[in-house]
Structures are given as structure tokens and as C-alpha cells.
Protein backbone atom coordinates (compact mmCIF):
# COMPACT_ATOMS: atom_id res chain seq x y z
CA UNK A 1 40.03 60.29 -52.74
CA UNK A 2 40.28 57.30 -55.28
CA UNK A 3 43.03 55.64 -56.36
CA UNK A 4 42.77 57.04 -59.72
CA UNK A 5 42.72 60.90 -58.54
CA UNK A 6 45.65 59.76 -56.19
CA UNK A 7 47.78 58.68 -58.83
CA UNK A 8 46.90 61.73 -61.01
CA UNK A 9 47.92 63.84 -58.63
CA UNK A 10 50.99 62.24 -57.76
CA UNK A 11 52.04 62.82 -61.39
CA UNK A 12 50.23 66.15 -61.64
CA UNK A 13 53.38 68.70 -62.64
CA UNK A 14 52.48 71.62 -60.18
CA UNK A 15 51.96 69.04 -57.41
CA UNK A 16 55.42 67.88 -58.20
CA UNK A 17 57.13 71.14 -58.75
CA UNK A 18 55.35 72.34 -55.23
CA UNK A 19 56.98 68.96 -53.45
CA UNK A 20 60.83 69.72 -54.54
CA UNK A 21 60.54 73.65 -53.78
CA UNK A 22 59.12 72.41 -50.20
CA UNK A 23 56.33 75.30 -50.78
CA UNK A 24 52.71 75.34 -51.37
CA UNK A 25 50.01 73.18 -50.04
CA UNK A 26 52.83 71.04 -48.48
CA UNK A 27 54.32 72.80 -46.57
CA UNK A 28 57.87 72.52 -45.73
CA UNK A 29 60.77 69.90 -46.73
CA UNK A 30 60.10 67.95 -43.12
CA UNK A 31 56.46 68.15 -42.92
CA UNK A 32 55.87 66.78 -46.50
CA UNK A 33 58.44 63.79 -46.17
CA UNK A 34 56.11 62.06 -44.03
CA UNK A 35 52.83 63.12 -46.11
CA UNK A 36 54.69 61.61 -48.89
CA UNK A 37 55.21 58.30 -47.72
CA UNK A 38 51.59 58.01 -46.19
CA UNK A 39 49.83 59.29 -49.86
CA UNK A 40 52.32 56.39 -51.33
CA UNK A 41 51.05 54.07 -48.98
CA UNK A 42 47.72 54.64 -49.46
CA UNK A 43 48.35 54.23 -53.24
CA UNK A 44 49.96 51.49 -53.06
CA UNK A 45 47.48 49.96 -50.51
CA UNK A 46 44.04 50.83 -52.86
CA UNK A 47 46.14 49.38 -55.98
CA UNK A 48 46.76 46.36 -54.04
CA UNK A 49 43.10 45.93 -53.48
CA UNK A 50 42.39 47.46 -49.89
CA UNK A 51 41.24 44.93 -47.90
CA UNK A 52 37.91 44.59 -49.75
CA UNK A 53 37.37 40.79 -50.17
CA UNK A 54 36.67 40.41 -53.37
CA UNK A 55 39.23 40.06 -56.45
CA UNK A 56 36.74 42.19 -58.88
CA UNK A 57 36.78 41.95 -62.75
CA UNK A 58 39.93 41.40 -64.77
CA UNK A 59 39.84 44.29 -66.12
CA UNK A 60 39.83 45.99 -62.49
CA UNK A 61 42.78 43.43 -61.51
CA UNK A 62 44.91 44.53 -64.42
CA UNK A 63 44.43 48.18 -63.84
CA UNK A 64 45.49 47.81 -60.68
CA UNK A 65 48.32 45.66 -61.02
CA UNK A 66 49.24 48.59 -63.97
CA UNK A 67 48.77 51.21 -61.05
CA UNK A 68 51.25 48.83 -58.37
CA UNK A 69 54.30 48.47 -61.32
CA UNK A 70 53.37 52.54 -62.22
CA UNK A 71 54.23 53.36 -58.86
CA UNK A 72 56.88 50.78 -58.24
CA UNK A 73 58.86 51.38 -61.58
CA UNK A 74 57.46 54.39 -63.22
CA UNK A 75 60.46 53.88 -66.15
CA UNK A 76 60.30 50.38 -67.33
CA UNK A 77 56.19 50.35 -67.03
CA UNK A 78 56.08 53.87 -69.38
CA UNK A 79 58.39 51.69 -71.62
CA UNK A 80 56.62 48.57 -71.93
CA UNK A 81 53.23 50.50 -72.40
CA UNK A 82 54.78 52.69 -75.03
CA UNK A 83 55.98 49.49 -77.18
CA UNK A 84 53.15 47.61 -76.80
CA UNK A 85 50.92 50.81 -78.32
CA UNK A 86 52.87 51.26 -80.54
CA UNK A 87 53.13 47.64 -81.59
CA UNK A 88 49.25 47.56 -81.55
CA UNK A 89 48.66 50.64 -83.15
CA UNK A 90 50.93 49.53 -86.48
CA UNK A 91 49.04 46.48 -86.23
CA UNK A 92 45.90 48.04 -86.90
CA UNK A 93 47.01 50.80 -89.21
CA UNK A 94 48.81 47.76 -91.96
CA UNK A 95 44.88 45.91 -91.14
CA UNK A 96 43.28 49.55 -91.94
CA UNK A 97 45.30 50.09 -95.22
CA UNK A 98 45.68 46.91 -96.59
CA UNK A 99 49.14 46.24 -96.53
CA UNK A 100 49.75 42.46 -97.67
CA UNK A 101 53.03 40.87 -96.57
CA UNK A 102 55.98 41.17 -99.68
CA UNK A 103 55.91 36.99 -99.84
CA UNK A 104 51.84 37.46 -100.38
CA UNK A 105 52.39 40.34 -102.89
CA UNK A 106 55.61 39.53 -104.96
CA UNK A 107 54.77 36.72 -107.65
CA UNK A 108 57.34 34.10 -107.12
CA UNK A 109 58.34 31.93 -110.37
């Protein structure tokens, strides 16, 4: 299993709703503590690279280093993503439609 389908089924809601009732595919409360920690591990492990010696693109270093602080601090990373789209996103709409900054569009004098 990838990192990728890892990490989607980490935040997969029936996978999550199966872990807190201790049912499922998981078993019980005691069995799926330590299944936990080694699936985290091994996420945290492939995001970190996993031992292959090369650093890869930086595209690929970025995702994973997005991956790492997803994992590490779920919270803060949703928040930063979600200002920086929609930061980037306004951006592009004001390019789109023309929107001219009110100094550029007011005649001053």
C-alpha cells in the first residue's frame, strides 16, 4: 500500500468510525491500538522518504513534507491550505474579471 492510499484511508470516515466503536476489520479496542501506531509509522516513515536514497523532484519533496505536517498537525495544516486557496483562488478570479485596483480606477485631480 502507498503512502497516498495510506493516508486516504486513515481519513476515510467508515475507517474512522470502525476504529472508535473497536468493531469491524479492526478488531477490538486492544488489538487495534497497536495496528494503529504501526499504520502511523509506516506513514510517517514513506512521507519521510523510506530509506530510498534519493531526494526525488520538488514537487515529490513538498508532497511529502505536506503528508509529514498532515499527519503531525492535521488542524493548523487544513488551515494554512485553506487560506492559501483561498488567497490564490481570489487572486485569479480579480485577474479573470478585470478588477483594477480603486487608486488605478478613481481619477485623482
Amino acid at each position: 500500500m502507498d503512502i497516498n492510499e495510506e493516508v486516504a484511508r486513515n481519513l476515510d470516515p467508515k475507517f474512522l468510525k470502525e476504529r472508535r466503536a473497536g468493531t469491524g476489520c479492526l478488531g477490538g479496542l486492544d488489538g487495534e491500538a497497536g495496528r494503529w501506531e504501526a499504520s502511523r509509522r509506516a506513514t510517517m516513515a514513506a512521507a519521510a522518504g523510506g530509506g530510498g536514497g534519493e531526494e526525488g523532484s520538488l514537487a515529490r519533496r513538498v508532497w511529502r513534507t505536506y503528508l509529514r505536517q498532515l499527519q503531525l498537525h492535521p488542524l493548523r495544516t487544513k488551515m494554512i491550505m485553506s487560506g492559501c486557496l483561498a488567497g490564490v483562488s481570489d487572486s485569479v478570479a480579480q485577474k479573470l474579471s478585470g478588477y483594477q485596483r480603486i487608486e488605478d480606477a478613481l481619477p485623482l485631480g
